[in-house]
N, C-alpha and C. Protein backbone atom coordinates (compact mmCIF):
# COMPACT_ATOMS: atom_id res chain seq x y z
N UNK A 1 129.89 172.01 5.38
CA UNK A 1 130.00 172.94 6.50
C UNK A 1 128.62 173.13 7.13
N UNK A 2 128.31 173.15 8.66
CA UNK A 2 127.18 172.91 9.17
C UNK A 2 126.75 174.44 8.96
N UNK A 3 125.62 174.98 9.57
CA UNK A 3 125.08 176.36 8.93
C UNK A 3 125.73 176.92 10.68
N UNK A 4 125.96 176.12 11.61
CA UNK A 4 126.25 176.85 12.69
C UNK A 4 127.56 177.74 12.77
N UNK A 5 128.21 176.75 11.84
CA UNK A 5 129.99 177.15 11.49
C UNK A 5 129.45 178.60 10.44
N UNK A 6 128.86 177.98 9.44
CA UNK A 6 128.35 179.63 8.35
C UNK A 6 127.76 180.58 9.16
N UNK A 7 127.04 180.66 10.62
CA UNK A 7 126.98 181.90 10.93
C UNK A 7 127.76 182.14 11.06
N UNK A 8 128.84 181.74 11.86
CA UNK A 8 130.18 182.32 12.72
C UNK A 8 130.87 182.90 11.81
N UNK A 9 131.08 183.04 10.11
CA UNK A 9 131.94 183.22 9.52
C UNK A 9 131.88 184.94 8.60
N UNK A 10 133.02 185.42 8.74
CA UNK A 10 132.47 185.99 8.54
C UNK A 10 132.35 186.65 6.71
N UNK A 11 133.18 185.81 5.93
CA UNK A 11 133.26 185.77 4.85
C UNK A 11 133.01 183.47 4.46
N UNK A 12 132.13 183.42 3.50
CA UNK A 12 132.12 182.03 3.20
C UNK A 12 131.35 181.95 1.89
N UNK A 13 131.51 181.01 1.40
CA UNK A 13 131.17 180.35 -0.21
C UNK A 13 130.16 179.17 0.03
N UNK A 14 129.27 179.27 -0.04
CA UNK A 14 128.56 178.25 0.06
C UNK A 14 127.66 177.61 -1.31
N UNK A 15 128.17 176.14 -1.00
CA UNK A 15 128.09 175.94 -2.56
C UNK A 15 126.78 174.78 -2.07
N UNK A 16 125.64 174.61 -2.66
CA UNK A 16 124.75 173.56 -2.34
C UNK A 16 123.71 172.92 -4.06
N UNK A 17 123.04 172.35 -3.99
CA UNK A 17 122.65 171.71 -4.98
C UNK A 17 121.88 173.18 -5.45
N UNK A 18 120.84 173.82 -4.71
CA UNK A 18 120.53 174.42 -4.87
C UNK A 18 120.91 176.16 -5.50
N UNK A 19 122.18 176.55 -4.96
CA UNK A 19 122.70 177.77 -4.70
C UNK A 19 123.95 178.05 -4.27
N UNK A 20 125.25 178.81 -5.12
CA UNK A 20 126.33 179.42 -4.34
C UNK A 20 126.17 180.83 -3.72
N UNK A 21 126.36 180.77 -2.81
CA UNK A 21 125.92 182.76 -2.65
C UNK A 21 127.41 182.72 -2.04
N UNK A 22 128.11 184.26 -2.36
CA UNK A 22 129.05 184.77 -1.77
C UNK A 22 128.87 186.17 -0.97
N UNK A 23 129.12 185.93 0.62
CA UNK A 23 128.43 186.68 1.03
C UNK A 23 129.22 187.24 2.25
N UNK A 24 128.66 188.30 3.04
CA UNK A 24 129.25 189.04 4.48
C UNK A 24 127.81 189.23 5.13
N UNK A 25 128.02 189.85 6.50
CA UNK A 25 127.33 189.86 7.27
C UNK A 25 126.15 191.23 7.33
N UNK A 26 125.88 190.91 6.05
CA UNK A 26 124.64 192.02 5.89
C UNK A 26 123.40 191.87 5.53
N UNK A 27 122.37 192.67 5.67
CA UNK A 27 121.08 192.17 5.55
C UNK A 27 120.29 191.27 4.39
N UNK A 28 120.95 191.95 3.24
CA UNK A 28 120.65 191.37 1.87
C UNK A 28 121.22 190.51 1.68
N UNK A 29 122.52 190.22 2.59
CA UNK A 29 122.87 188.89 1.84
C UNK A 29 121.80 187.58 2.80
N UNK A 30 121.64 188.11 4.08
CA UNK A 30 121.48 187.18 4.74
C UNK A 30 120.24 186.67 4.70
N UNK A 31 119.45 187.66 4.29
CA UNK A 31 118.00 187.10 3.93
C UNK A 31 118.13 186.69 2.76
N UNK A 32 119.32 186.62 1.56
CA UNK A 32 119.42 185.81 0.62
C UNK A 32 119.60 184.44 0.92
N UNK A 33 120.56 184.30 1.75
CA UNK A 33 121.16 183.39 2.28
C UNK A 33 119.64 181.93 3.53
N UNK A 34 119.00 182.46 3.56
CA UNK A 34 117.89 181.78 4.18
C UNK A 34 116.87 181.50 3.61
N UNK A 35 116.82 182.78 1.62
CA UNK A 35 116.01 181.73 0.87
C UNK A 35 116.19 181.20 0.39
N UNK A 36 117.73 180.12 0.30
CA UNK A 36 118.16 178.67 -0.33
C UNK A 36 117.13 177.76 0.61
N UNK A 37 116.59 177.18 -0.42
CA UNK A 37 115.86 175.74 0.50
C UNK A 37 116.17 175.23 1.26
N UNK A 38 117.73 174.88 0.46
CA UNK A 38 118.23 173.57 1.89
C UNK A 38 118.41 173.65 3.37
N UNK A 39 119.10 176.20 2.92
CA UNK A 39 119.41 176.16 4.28
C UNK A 39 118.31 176.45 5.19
N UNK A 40 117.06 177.04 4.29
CA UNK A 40 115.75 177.14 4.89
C UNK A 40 115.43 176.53 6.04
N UNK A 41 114.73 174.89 5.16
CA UNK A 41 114.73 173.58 5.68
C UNK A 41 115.49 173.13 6.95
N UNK A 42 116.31 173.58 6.84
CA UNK A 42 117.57 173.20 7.83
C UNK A 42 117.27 174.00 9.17
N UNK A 43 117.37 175.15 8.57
CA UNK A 43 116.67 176.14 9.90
C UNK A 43 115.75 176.02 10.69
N UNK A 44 114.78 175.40 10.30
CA UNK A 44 113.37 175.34 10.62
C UNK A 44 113.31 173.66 11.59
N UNK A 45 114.15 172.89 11.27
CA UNK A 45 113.86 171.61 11.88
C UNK A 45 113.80 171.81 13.47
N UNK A 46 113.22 171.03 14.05
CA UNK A 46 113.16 171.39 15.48
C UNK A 46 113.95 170.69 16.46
N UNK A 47 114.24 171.39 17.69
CA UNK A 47 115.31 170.45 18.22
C UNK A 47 116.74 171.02 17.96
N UNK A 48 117.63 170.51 18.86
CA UNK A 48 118.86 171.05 18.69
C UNK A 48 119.96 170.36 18.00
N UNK A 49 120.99 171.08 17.03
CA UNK A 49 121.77 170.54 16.47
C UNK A 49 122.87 170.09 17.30
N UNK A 50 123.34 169.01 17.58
CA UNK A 50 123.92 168.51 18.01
C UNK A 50 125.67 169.10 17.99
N UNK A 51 126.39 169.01 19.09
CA UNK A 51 127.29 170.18 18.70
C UNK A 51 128.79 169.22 18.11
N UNK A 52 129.23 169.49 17.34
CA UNK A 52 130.23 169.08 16.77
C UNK A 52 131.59 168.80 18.16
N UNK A 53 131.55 169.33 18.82
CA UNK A 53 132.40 168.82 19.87
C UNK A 53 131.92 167.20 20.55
N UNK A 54 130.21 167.49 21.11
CA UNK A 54 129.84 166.60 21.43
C UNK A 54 130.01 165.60 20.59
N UNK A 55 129.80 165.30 19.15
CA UNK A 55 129.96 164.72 17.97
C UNK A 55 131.02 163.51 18.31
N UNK A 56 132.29 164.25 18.69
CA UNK A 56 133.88 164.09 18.83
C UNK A 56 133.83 162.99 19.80
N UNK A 57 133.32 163.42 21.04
CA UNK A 57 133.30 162.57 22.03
C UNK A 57 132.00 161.07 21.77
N UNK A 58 131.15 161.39 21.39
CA UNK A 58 130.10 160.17 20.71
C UNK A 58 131.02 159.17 20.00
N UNK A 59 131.42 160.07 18.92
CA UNK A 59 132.13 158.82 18.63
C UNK A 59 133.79 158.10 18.74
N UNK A 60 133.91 158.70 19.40
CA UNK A 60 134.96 158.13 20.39
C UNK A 60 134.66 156.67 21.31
N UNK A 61 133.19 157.07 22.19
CA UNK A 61 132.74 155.86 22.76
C UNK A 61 132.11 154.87 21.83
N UNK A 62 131.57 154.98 20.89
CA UNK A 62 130.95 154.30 19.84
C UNK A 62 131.91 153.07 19.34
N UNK A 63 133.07 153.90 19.22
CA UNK A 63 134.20 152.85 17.95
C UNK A 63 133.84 152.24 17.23
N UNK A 64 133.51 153.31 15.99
CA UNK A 64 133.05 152.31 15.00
C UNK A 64 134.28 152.19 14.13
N UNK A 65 133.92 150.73 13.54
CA UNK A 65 134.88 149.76 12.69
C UNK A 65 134.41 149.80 11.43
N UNK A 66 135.37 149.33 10.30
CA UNK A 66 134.69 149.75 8.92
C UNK A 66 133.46 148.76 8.66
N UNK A 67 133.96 147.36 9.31
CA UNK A 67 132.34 146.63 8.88
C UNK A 67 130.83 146.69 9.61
N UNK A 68 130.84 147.75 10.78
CA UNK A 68 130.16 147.91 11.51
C UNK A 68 128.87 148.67 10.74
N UNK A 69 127.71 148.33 10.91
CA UNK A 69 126.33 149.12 10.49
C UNK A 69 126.02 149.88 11.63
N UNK A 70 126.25 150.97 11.23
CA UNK A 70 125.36 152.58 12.59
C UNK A 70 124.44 152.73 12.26
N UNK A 71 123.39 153.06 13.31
CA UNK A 71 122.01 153.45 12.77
C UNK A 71 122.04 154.64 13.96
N UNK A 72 121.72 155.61 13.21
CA UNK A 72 121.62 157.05 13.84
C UNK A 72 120.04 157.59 13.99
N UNK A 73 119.57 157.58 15.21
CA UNK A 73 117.92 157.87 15.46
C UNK A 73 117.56 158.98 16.08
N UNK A 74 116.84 159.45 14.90
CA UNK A 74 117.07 160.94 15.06
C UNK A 74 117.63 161.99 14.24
N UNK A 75 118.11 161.75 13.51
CA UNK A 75 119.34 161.81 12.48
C UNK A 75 118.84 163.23 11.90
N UNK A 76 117.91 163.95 12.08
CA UNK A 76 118.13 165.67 12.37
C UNK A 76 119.18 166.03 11.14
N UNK A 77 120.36 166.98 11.09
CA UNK A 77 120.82 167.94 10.23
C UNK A 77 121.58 166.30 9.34
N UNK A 78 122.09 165.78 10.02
CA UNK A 78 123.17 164.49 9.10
C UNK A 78 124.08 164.65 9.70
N UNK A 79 124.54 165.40 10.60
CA UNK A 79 125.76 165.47 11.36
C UNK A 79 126.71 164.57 12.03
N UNK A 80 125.88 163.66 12.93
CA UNK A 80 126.13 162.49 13.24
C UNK A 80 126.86 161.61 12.23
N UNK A 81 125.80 161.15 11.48
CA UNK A 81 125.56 160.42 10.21
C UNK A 81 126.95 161.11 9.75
N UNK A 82 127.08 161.91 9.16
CA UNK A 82 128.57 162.01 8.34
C UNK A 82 129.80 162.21 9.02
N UNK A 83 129.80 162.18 10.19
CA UNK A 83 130.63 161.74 11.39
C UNK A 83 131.15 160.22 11.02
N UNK A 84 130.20 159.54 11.29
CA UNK A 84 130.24 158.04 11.59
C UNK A 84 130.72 157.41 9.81
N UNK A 85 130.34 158.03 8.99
CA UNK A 85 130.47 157.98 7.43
C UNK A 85 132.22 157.94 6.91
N UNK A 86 133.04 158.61 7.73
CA UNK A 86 134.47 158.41 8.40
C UNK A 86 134.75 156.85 8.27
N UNK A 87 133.92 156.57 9.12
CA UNK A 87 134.65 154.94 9.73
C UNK A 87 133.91 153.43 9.05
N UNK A 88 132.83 153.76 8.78
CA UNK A 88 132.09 153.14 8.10
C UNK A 88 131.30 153.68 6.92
N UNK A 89 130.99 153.07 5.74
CA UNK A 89 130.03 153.41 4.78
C UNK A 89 128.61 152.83 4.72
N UNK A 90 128.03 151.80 5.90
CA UNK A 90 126.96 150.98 6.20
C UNK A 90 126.13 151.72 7.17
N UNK A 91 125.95 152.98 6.47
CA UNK A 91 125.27 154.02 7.15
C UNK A 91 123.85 153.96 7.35
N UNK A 92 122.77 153.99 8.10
CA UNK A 92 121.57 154.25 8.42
C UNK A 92 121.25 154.69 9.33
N UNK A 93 119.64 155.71 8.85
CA UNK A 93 119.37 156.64 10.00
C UNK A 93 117.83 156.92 9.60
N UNK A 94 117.21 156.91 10.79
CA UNK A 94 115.96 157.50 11.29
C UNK A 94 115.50 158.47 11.72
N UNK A 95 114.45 159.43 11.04
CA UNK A 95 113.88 160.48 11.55
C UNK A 95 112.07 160.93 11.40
N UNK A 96 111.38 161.28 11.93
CA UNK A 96 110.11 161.55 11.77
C UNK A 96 110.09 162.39 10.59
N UNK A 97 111.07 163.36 10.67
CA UNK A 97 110.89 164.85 9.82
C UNK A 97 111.15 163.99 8.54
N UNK A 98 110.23 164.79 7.41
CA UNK A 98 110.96 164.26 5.92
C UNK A 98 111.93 165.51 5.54
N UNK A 99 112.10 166.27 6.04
CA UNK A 99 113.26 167.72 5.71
C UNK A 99 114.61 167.11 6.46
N UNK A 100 114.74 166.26 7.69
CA UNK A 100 115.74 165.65 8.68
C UNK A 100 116.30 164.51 7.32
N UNK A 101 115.87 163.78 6.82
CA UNK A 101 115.50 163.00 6.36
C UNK A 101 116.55 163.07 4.99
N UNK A 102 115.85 164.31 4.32
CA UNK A 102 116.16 164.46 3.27
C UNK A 102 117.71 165.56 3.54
N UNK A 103 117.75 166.12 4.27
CA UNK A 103 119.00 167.00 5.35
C UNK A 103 120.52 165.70 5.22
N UNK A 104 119.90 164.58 5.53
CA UNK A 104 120.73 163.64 6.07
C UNK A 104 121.42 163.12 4.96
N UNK A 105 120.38 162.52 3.75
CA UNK A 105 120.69 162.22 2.34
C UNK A 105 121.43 163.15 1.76
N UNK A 106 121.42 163.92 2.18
CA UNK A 106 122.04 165.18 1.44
C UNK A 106 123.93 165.19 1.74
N UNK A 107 123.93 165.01 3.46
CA UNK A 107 124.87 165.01 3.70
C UNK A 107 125.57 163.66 3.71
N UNK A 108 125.16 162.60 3.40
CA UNK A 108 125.81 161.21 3.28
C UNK A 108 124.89 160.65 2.48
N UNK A 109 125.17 160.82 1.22
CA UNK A 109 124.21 160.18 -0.50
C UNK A 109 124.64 158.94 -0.66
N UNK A 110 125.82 157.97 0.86
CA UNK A 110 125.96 156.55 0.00
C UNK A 110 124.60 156.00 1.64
N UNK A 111 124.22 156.88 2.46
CA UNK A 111 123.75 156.33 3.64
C UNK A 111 122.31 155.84 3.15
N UNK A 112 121.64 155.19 4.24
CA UNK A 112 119.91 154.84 4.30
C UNK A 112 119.03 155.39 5.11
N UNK A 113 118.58 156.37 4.75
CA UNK A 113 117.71 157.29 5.65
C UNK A 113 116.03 157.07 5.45
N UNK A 114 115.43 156.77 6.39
CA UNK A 114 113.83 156.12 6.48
C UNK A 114 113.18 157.33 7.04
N UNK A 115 111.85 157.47 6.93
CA UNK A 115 111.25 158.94 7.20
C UNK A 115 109.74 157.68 8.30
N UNK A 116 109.98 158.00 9.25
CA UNK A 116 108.53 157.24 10.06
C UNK A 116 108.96 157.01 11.90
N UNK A 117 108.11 156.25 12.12
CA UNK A 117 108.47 156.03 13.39
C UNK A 117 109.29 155.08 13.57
N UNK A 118 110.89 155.07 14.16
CA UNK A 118 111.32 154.14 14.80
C UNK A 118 111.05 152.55 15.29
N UNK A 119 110.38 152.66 16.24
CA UNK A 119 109.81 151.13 16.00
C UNK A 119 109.09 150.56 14.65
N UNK A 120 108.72 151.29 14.05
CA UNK A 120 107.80 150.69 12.53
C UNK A 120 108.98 150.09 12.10
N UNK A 121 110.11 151.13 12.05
CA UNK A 121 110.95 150.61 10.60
C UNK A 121 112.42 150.07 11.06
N UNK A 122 112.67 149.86 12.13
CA UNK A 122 113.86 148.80 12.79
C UNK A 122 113.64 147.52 12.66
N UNK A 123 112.63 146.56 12.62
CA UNK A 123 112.25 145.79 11.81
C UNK A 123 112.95 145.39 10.68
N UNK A 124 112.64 146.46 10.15
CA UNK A 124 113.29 146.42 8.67
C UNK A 124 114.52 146.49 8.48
N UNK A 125 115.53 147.21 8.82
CA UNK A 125 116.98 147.58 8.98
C UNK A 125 117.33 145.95 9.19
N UNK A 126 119.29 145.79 8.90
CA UNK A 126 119.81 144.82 9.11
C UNK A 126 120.57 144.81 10.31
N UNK A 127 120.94 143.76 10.90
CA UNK A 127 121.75 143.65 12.11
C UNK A 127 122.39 144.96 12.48
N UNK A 128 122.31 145.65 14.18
CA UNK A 128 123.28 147.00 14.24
C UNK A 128 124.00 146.29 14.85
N UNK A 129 125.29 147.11 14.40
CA UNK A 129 126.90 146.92 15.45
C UNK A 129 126.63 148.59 16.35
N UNK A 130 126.47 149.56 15.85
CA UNK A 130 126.28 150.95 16.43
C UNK A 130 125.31 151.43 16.49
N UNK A 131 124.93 152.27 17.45
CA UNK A 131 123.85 153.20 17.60
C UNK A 131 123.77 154.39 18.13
N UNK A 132 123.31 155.46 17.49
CA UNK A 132 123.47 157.10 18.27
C UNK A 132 121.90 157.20 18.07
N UNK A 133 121.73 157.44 19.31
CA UNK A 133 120.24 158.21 19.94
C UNK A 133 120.20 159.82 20.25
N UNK A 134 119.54 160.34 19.25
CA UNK A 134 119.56 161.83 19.34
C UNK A 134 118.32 162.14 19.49
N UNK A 135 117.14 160.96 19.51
CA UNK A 135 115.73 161.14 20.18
C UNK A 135 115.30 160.54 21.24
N UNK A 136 113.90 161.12 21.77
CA UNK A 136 113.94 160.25 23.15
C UNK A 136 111.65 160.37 22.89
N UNK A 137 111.67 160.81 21.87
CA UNK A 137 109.96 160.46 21.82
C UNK A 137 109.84 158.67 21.60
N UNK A 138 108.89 158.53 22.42
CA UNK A 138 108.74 156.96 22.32
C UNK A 138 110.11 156.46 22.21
N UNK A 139 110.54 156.81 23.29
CA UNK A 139 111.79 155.89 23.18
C UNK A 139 111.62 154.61 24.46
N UNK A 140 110.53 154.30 24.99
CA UNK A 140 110.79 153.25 26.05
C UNK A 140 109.50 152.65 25.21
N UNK A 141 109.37 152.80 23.83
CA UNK A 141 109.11 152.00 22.99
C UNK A 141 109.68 151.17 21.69
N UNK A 142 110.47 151.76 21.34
CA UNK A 142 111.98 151.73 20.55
C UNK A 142 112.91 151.12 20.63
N UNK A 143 112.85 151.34 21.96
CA UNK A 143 114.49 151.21 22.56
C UNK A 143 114.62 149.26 22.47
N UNK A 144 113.56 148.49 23.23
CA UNK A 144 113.57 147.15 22.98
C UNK A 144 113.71 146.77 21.27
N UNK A 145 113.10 147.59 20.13
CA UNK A 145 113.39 147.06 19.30
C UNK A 145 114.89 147.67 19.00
N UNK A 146 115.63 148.21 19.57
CA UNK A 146 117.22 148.41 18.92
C UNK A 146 117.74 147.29 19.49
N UNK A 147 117.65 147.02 20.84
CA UNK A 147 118.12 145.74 21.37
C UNK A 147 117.51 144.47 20.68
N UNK A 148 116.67 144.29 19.99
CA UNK A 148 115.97 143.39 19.10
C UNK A 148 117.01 142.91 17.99
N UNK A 149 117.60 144.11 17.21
CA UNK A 149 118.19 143.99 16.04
C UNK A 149 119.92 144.30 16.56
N UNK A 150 120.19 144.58 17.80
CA UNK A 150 122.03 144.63 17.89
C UNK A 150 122.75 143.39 17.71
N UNK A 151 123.72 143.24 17.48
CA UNK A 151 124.54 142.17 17.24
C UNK A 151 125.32 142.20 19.06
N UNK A 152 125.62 140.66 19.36
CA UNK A 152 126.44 141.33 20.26
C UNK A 152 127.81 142.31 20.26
N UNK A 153 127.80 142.66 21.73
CA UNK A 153 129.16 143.98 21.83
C UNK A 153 128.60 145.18 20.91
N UNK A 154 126.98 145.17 20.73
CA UNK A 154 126.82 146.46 20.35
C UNK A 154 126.86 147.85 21.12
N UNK A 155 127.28 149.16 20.44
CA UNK A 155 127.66 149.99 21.73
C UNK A 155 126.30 150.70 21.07
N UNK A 156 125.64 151.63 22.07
CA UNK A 156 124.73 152.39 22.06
C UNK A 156 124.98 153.72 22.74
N UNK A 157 124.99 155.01 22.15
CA UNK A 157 125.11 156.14 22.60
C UNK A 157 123.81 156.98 22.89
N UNK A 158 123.39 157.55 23.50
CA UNK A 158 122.28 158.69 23.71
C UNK A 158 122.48 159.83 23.85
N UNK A 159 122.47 160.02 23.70
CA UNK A 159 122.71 162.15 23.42
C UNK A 159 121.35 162.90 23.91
N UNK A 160 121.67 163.21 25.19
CA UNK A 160 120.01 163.88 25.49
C UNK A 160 120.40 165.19 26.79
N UNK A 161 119.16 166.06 26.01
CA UNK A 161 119.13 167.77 26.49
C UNK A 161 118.86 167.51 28.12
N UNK A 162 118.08 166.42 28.70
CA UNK A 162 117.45 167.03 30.18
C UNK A 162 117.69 165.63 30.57
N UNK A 163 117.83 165.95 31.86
CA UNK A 163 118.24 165.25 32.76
C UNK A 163 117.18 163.84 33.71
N UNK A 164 116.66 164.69 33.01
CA UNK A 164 115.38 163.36 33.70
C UNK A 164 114.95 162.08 32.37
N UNK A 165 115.37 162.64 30.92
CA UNK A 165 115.37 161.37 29.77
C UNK A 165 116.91 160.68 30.06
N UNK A 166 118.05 161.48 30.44
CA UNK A 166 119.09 160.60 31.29
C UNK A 166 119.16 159.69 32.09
N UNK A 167 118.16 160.07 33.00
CA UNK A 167 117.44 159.05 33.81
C UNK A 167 117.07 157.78 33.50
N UNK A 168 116.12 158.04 32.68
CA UNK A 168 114.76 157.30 31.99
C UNK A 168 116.07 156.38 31.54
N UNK A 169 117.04 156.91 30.19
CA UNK A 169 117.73 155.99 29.26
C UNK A 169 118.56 155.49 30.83
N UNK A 170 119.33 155.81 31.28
CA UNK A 170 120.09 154.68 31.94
C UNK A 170 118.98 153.73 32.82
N UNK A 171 118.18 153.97 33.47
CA UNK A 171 117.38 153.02 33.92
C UNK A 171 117.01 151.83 32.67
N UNK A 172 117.02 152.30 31.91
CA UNK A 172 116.07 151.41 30.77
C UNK A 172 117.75 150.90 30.22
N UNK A 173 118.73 151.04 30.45
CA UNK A 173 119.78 150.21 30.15
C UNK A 173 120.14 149.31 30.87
N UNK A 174 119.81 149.90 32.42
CA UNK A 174 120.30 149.07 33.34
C UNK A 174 118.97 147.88 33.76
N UNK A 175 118.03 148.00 33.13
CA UNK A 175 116.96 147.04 33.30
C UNK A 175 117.49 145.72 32.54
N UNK A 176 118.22 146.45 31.05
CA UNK A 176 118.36 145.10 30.55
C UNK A 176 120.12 144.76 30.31
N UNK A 177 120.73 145.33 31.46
CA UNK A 177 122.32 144.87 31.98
C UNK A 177 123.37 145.40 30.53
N UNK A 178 122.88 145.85 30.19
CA UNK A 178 123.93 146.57 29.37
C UNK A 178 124.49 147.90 29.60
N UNK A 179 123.96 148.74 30.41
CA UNK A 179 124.53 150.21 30.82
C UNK A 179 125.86 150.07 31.43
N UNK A 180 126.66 150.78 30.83
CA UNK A 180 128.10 151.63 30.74
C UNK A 180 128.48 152.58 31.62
N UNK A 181 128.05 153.96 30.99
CA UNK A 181 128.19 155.13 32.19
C UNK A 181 127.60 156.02 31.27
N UNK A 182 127.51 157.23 32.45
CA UNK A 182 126.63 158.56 32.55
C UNK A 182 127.54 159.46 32.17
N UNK A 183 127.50 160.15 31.26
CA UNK A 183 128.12 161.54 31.27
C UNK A 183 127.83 163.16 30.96
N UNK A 184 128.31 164.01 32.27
CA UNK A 184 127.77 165.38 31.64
C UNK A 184 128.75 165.91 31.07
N UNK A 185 128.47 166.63 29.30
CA UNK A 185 129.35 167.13 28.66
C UNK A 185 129.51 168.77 28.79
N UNK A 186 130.09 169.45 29.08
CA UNK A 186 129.72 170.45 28.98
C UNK A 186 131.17 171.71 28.09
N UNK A 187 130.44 172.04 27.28
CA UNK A 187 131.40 172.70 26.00
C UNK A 187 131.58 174.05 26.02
N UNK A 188 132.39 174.69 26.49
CA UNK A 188 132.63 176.44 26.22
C UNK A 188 133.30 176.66 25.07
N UNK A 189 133.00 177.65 24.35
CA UNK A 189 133.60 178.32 23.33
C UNK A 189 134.52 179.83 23.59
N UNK A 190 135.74 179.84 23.33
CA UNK A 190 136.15 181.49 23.73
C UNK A 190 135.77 182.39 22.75
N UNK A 191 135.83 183.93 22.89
CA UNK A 191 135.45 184.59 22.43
C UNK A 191 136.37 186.25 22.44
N UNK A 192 136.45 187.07 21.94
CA UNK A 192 136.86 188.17 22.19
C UNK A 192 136.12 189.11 22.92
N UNK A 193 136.74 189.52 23.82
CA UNK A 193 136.06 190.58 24.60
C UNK A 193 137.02 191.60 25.50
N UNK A 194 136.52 192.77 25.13
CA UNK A 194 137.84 193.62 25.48
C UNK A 194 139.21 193.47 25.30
N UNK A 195 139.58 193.42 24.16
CA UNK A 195 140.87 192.92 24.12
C UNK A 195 141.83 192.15 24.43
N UNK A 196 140.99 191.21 25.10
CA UNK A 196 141.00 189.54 25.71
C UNK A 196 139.97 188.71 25.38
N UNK A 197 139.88 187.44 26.16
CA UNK A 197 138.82 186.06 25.82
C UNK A 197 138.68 185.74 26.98
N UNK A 198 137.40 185.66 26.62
CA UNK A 198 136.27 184.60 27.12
C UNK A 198 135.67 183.75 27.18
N UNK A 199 135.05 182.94 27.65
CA UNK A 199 134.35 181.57 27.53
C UNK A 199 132.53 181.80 27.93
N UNK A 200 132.07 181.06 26.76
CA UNK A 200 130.92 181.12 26.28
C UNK A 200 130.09 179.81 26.83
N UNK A 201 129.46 179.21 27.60
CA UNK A 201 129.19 177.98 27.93
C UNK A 201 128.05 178.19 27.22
N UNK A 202 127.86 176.62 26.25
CA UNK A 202 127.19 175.98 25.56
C UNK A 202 126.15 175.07 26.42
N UNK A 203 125.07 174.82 26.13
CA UNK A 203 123.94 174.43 26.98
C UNK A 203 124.62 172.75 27.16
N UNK A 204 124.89 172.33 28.10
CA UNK A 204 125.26 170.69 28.36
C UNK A 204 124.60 169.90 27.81
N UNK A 205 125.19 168.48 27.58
CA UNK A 205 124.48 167.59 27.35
C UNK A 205 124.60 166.25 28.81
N UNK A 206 123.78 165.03 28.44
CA UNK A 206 124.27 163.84 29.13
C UNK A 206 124.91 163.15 28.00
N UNK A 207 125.43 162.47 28.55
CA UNK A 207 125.38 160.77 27.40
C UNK A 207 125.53 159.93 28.22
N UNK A 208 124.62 159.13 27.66
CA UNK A 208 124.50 157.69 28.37
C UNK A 208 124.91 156.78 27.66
N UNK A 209 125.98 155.73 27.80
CA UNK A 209 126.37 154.52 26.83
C UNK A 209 125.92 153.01 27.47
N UNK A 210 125.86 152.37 26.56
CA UNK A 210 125.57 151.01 26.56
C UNK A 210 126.48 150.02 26.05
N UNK A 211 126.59 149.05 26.28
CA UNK A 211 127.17 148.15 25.36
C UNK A 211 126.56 146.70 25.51
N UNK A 212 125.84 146.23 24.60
CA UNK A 212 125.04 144.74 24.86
C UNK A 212 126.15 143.81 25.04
């Protein structure tokens, strides 16, 4: 369960390597509840967690197949990563953070998670059939080595906050004739309010797809 779903709740069991706490929405529990490491760690990573709706639709365009290798860049809470862990078990993923890193292992223990820069260690990785881009630092440095290592009919997803790395990634797809299409996602949540519902809009995303 992601920690975004454990705020919302308002009774939950959370069971981790570290710690079960059983808890409600009160002070002592909750500052109990934030000195488990994992969920510490988790808290603290930077950048946004990717929203489980968006998730839905990623990999939808992705289609991954069971013999397909994903490599998830960026790979932040593991979310993605145990998304894609569904359809395939030839899991790998990249992140700078060693807490992202170790976040990811945590949530998919059969996957391959590398702690460095992207271009260093794609190199190394085996042929991709898939790819989810959830970063965009040095990415018009990167990005040639993912196309380096795709197999053909590889699909490539990007997942990005602002509109001008939307840009950047479809230009840099369409430089090398593989760009797909553009999309803005945008996710409301309802809510109670006055004895009715409401809708909560969630900050948008783009996605940009590829397919070599």
């Amino acid at each position: 369960m992601d920690f975004i779903q454990l705020s919302r709740s308002k009774e939950v069991c959370l069971t981790s390597a570290y710690a079960s706490i059983y808890f409600t929405r009160d002070k002592s529990t909750w500052i109990k509840l934030i000195s488990v490491p994992f969920i510490s760690n988790f808290m603290k990573l930077p950048g946004t967690t990717t929203q489980e709706e968006n998730i839905h639709i990623a990999m939808g365009k992705l289609d991954i197949r069971p013999s397909n290798v994903f490599l998830d860049l960026g790979c932040g809470s593991g979310a993605v990563s145990l998304a894609a862990s569904r359809y395939t078990d030839r899991i790998y993923g990249i992140d700078v953070r060693k807490d992202a890193v170790e976040a990811s292992k945590s949530k998919v223990p059969g996957g391959v998670f590398l702690c460095g820069d992207a271009s260093d260690l794609l190199p190394e990785l085996p042929r991709i059939d898939r790819c989810f881009i959830g970063v965009t630092r040095q990415i018009e440095v990167f990005f040639p080595k993912i196309l380096e290592r795709a197999v053909p009919d590889c699909v490539i997803v990007a997942n990005l906050a602002r509109i001008v790395m939307a840009s950047k990634v479809t230009e840099l797809m369409k430089a090398c004739g593989i760009f797909q299409e553009l999309l803005h996602v945008q996710i409301s949540r309802g809510y109670e309010l006055a004895g009715d519902f409401a809708l909560k809009p969630i900050n948008p995303i783009f996605m940009v797809v590829g397919k070599c």
